[in-house]
C-alpha atoms as a PDB file:
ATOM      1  CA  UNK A   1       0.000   0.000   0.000  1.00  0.00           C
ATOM      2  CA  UNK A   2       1.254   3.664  -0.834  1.00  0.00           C
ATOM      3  CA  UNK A   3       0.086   6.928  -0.976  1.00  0.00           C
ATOM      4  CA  UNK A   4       0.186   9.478  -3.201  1.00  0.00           C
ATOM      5  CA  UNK A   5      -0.112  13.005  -2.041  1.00  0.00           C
ATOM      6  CA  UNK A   6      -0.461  15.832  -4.847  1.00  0.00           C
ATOM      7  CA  UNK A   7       0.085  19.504  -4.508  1.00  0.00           C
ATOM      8  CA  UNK A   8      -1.177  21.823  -6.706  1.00  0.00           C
ATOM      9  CA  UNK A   9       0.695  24.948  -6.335  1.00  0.00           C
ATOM     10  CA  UNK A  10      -0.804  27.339  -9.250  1.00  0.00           C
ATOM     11  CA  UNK A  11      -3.624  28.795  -6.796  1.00  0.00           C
ATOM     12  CA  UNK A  12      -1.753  28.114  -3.915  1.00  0.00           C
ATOM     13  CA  UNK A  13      -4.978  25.627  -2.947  1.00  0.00           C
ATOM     14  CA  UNK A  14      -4.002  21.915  -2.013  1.00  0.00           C
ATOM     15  CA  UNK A  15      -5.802  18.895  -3.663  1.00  0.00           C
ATOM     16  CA  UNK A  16      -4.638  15.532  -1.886  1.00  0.00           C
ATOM     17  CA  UNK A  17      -5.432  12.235  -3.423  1.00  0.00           C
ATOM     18  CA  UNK A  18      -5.410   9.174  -1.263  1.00  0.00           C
ATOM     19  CA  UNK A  19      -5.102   6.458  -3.098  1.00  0.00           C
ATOM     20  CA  UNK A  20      -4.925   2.584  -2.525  1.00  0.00           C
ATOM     21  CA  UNK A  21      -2.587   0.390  -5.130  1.00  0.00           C
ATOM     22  CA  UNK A  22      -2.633   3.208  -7.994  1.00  0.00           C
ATOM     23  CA  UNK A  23      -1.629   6.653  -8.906  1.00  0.00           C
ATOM     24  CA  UNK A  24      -3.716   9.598  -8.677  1.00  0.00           C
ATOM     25  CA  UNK A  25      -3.185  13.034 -10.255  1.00  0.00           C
ATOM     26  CA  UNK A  26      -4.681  16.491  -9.576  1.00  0.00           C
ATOM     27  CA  UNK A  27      -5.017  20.351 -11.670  1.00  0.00           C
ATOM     28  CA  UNK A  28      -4.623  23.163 -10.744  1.00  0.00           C
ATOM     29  CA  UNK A  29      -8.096  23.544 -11.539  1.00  0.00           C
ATOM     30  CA  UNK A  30      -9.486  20.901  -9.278  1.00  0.00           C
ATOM     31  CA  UNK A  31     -10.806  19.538 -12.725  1.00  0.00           C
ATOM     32  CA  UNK A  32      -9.929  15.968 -12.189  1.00  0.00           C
ATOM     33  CA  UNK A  33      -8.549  13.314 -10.100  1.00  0.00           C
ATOM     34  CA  UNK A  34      -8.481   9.823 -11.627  1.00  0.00           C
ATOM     35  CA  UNK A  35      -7.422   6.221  -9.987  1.00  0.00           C
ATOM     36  CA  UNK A  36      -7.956   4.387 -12.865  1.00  0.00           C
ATOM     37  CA  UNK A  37     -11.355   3.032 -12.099  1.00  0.00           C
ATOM     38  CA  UNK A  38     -13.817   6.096 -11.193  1.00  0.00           C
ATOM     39  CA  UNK A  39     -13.023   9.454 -12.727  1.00  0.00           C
ATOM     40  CA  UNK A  40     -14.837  12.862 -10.672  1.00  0.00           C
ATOM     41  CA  UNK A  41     -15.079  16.099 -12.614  1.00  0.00           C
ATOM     42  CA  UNK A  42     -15.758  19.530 -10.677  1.00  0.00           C
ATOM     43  CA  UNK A  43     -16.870  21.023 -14.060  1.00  0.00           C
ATOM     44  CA  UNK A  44     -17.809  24.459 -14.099  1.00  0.00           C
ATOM     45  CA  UNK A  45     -21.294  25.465 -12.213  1.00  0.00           C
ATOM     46  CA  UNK A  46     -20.747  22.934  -9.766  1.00  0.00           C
ATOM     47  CA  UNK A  47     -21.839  19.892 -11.930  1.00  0.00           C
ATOM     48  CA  UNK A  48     -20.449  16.788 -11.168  1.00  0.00           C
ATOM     49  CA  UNK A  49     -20.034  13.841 -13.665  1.00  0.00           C
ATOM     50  CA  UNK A  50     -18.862  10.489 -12.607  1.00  0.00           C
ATOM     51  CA  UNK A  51     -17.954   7.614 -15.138  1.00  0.00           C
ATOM     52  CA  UNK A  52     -16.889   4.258 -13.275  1.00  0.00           C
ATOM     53  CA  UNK A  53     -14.674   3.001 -16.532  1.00  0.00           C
ATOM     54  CA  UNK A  54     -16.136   1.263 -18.878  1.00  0.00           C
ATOM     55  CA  UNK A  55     -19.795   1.910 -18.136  1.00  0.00           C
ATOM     56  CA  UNK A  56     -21.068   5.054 -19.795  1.00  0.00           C
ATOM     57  CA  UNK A  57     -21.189   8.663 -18.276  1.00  0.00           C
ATOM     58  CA  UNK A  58     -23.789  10.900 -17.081  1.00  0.00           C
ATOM     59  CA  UNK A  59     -24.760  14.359 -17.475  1.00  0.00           C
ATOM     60  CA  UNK A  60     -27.348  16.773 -16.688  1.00  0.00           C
ATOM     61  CA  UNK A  61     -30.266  16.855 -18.770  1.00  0.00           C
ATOM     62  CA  UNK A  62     -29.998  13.558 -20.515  1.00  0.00           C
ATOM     63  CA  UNK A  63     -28.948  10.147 -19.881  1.00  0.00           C
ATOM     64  CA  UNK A  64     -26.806   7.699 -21.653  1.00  0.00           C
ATOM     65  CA  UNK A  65     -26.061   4.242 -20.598  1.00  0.00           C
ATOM     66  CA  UNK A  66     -23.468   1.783 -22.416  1.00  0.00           C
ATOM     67  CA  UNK A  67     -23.248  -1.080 -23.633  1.00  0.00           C
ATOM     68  CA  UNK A  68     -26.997  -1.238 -23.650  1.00  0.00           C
ATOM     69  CA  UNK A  69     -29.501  -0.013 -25.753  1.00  0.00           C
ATOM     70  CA  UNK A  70     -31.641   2.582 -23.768  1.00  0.00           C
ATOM     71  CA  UNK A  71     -31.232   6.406 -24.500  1.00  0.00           C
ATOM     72  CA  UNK A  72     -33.246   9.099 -22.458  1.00  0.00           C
ATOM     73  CA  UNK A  73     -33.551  12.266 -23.803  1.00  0.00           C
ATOM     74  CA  UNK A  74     -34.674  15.844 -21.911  1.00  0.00           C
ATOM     75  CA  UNK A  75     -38.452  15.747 -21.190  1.00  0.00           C
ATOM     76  CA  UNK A  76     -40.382  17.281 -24.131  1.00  0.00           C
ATOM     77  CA  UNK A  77     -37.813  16.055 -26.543  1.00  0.00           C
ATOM     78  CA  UNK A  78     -37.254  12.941 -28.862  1.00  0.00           C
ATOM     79  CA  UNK A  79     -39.454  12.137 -31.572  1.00  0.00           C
ATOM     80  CA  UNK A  80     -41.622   9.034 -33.085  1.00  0.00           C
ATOM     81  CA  UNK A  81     -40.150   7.377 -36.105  1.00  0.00           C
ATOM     82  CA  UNK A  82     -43.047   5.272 -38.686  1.00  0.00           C
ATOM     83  CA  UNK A  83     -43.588   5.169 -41.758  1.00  0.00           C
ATOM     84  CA  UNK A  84     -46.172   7.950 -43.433  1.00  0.00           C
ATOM     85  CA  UNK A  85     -46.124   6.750 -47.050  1.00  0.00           C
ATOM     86  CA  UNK A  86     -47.724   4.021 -48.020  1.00  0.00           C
ATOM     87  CA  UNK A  87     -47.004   1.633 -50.889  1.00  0.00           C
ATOM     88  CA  UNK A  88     -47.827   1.890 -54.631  1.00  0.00           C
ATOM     89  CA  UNK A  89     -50.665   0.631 -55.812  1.00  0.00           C
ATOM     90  CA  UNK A  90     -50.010  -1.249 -59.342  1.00  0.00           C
ATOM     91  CA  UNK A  91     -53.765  -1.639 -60.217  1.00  0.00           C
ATOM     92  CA  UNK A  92     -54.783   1.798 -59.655  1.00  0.00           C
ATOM     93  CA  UNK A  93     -57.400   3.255 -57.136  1.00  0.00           C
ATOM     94  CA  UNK A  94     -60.945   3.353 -56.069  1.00  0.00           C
ATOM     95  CA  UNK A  95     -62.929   5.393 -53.105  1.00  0.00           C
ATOM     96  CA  UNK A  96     -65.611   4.088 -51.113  1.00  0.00           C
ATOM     97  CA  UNK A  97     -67.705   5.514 -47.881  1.00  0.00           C
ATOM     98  CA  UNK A  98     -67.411   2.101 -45.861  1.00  0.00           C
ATOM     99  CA  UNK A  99     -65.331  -0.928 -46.146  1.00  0.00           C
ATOM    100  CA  UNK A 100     -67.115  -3.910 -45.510  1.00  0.00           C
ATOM    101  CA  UNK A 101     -67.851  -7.630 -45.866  1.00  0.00           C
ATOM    102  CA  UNK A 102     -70.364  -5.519 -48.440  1.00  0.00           C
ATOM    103  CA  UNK A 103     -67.989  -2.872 -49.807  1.00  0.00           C
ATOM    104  CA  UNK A 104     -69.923  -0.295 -52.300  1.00  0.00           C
ATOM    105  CA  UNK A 105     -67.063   1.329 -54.400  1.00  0.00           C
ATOM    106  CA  UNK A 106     -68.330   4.925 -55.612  1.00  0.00           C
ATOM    107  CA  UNK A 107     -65.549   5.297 -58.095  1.00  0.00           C
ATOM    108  CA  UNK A 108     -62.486   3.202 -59.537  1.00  0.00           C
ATOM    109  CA  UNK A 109     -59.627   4.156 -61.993  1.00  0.00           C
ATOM    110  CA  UNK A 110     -59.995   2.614 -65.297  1.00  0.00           C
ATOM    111  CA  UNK A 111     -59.066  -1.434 -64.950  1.00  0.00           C
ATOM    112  CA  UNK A 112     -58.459  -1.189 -62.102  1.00  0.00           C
ATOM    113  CA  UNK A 113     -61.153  -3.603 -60.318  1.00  0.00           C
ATOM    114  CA  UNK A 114     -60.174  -5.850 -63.206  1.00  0.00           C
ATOM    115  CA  UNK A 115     -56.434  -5.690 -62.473  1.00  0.00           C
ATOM    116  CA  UNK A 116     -56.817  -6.809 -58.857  1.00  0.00           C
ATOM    117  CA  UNK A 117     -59.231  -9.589 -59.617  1.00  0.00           C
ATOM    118  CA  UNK A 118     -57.302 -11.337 -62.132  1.00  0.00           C
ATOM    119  CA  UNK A 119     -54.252 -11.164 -59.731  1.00  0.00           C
ATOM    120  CA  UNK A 120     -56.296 -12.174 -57.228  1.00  0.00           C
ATOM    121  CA  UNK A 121     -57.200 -15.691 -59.509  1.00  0.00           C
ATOM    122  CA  UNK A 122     -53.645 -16.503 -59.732  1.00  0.00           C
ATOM    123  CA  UNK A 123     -51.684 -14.674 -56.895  1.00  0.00           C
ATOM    124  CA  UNK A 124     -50.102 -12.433 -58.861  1.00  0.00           C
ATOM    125  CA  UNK A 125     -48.261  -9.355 -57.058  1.00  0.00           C
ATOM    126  CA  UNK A 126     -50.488  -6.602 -57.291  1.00  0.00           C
ATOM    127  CA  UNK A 127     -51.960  -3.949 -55.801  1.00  0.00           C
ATOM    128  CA  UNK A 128     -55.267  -1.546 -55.169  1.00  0.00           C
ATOM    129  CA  UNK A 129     -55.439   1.728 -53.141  1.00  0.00           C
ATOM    130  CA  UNK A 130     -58.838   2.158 -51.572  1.00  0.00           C
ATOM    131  CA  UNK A 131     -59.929   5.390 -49.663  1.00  0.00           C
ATOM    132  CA  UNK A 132     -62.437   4.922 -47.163  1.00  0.00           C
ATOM    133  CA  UNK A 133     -63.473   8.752 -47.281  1.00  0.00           C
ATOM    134  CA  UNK A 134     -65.980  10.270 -44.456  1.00  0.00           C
ATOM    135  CA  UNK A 135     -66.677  14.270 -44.138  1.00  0.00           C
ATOM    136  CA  UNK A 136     -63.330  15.117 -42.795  1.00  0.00           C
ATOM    137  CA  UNK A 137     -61.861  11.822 -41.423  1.00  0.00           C
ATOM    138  CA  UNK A 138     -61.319   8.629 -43.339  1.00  0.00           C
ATOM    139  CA  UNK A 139     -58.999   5.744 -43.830  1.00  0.00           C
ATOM    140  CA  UNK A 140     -56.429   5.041 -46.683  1.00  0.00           C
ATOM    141  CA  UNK A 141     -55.735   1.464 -47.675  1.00  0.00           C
ATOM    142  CA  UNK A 142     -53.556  -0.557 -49.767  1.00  0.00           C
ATOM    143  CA  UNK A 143     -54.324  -4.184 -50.596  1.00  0.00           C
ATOM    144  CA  UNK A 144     -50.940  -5.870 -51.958  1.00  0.00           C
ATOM    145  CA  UNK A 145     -51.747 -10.002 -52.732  1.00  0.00           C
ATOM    146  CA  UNK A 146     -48.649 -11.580 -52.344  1.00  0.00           C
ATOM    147  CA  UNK A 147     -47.287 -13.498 -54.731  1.00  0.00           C
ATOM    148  CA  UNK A 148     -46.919 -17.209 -55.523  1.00  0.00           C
ATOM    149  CA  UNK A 149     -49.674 -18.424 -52.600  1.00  0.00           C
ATOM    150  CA  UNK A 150     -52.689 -20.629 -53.242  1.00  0.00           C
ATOM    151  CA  UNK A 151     -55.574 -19.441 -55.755  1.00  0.00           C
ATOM    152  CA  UNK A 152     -58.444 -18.707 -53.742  1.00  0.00           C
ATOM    153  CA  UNK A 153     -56.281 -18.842 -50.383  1.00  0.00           C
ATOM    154  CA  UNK A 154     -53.900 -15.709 -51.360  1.00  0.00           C
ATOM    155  CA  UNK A 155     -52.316 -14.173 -48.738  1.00  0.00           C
ATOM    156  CA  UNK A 156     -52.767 -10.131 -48.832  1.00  0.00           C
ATOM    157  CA  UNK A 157     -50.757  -7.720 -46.738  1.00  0.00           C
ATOM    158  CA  UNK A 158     -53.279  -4.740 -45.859  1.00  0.00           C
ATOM    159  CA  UNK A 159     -51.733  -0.961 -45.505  1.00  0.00           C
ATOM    160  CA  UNK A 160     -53.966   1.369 -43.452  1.00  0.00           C
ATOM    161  CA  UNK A 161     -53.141   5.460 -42.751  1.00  0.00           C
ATOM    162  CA  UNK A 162     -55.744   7.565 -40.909  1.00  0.00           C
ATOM    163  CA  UNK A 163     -56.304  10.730 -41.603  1.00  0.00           C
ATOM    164  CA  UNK A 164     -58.184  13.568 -40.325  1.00  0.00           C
ATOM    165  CA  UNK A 165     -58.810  17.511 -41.774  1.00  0.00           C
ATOM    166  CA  UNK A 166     -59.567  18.486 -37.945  1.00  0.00           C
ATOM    167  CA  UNK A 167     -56.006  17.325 -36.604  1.00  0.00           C
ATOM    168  CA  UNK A 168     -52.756  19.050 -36.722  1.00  0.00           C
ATOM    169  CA  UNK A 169     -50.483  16.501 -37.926  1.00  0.00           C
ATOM    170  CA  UNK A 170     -53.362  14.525 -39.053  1.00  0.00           C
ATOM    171  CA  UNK A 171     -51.787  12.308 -41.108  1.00  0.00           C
ATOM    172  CA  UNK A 172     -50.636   9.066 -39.416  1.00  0.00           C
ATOM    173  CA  UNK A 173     -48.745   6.464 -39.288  1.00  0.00           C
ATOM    174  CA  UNK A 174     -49.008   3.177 -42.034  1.00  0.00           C
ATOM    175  CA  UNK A 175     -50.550   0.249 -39.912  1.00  0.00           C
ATOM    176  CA  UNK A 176     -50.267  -3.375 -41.813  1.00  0.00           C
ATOM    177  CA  UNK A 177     -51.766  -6.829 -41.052  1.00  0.00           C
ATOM    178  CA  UNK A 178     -52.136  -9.823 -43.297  1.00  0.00           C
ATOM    179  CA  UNK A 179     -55.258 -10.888 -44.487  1.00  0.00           C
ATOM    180  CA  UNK A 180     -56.329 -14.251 -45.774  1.00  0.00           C
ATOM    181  CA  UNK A 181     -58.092 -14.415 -49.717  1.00  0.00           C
ATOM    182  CA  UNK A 182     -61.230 -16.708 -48.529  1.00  0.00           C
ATOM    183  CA  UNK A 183     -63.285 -15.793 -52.075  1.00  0.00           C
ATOM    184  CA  UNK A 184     -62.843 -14.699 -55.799  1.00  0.00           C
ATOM    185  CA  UNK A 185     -66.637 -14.136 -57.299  1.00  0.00           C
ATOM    186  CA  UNK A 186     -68.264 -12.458 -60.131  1.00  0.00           C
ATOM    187  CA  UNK A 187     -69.146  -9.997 -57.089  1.00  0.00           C
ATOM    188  CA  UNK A 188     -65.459  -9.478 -56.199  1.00  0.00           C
ATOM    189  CA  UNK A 189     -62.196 -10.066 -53.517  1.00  0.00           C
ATOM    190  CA  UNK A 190     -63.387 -11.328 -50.275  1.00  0.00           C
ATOM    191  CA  UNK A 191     -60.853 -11.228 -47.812  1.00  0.00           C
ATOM    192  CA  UNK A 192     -60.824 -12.181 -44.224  1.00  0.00           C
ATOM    193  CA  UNK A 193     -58.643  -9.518 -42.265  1.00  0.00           C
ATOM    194  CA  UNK A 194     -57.869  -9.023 -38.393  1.00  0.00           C
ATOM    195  CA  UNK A 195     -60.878  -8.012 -36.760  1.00  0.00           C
ATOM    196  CA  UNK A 196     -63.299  -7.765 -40.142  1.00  0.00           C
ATOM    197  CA  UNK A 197     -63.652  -9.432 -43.259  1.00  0.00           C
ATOM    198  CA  UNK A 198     -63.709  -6.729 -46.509  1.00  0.00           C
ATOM    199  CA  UNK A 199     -64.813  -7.374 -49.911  1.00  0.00           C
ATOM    200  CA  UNK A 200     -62.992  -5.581 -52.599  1.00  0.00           C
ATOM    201  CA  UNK A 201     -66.006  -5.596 -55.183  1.00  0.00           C
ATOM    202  CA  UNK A 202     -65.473  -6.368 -59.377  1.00  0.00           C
ATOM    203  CA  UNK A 203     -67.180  -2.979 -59.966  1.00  0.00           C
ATOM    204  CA  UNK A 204     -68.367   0.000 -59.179  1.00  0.00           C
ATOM    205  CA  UNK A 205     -72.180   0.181 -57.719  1.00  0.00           C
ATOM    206  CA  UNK A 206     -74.532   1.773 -59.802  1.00  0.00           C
ATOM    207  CA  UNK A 207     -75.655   5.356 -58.709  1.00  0.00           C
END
């Protein structure tokens, strides 16, 4: 055991470091004394920082641990990653009021209904964007059948945004599920999704 005793002469004030099996320095400044395992900092304004080595540091106003995988940032700060676009639609689109087991489509692009049934036969890639359009709120959808599944048992990934005229920031995030082709009529794509089952009719209803 020794000890190490440190005199800092610059202010004439005396910083003493008592230390057990390793060497310890001090500044004139009283900035740091390390022993190899725990560093202290007197910063300026009185903050104090201590980093035990190895294992991350800590400041005021935010937090950062590591290894590890957990950040905290100053309350009222950060932000909320997702994705707001959703994907293209290779068949084209069509708008309805309600989405439902008995969908009535008000309007579709040109072959578009057609596109997405045929693909539908086979399980062919494709796509169809459907709004589900209310006053000032309403629902934006993508149906994308998966390829190379089962004909009449496709598998179809579902893309959902809400959006609202009333809300700032009223566009939100893309929600997806996977829905299960159960039906390919005359009448349209029936498809059994999480919590509802939507038919994606062959045409538009007549006014």
């Amino acid at each position: 055991m020794r000890r190490v005793i440190a005199f800092a002469a610059a202010t004439g004030a005396t910083v003493v470091a008592a230390l057990v099996g390793v060497t310890g320095c001090a500044s004139s400044n009283g900035s740091t004394i390390s022993t190899g395992a725990t560093s202290v900092s007197t910063g300026s304004a009185g903050s104090t920082s201590t980093s035990p080595s190895g294992t991350g540091s800590t400041a005021t106003g935010s937090t950062s641990t590591s290894p590890g995988s957990t950040s905290t940032s100053p309350s009222g700060t950060g932000s909320t990653t997702g994705n707001h676009t959703l994907p293209h639609a290779s068949c084209g689109s069509a708008v309805t009021h309600v989405l439902s087991a008995s969908t009535r489509l008000l309007s579709a692009d040109r072959g578009a209904l057609t596109c997405f049934t045929a693909a539908a036969k086979t399980c062919t890639a494709a796509g169809l964007h459907v709004t589900e359009m209310g006053v000032d709120i309403g629902t934006r959808w993508v149906f994308a059948i998966v390829s190379g599944g089962t004909p009449g048992r496709c598998v179809v990934t579902s893309y959902s945004q809400h959006y609202s005229a009333r809300a700032i920031g009223g566009i939100q995030v893309v929600k997806t599920a996977s829905c299960q082709e159960t039906a390919v009529t005359s009448k349209g794509v029936t498809l059994s999704c999480p919590g509802q089952v939507i038919m994606i009719p062959a045409a538009v209803s007549a006014a």
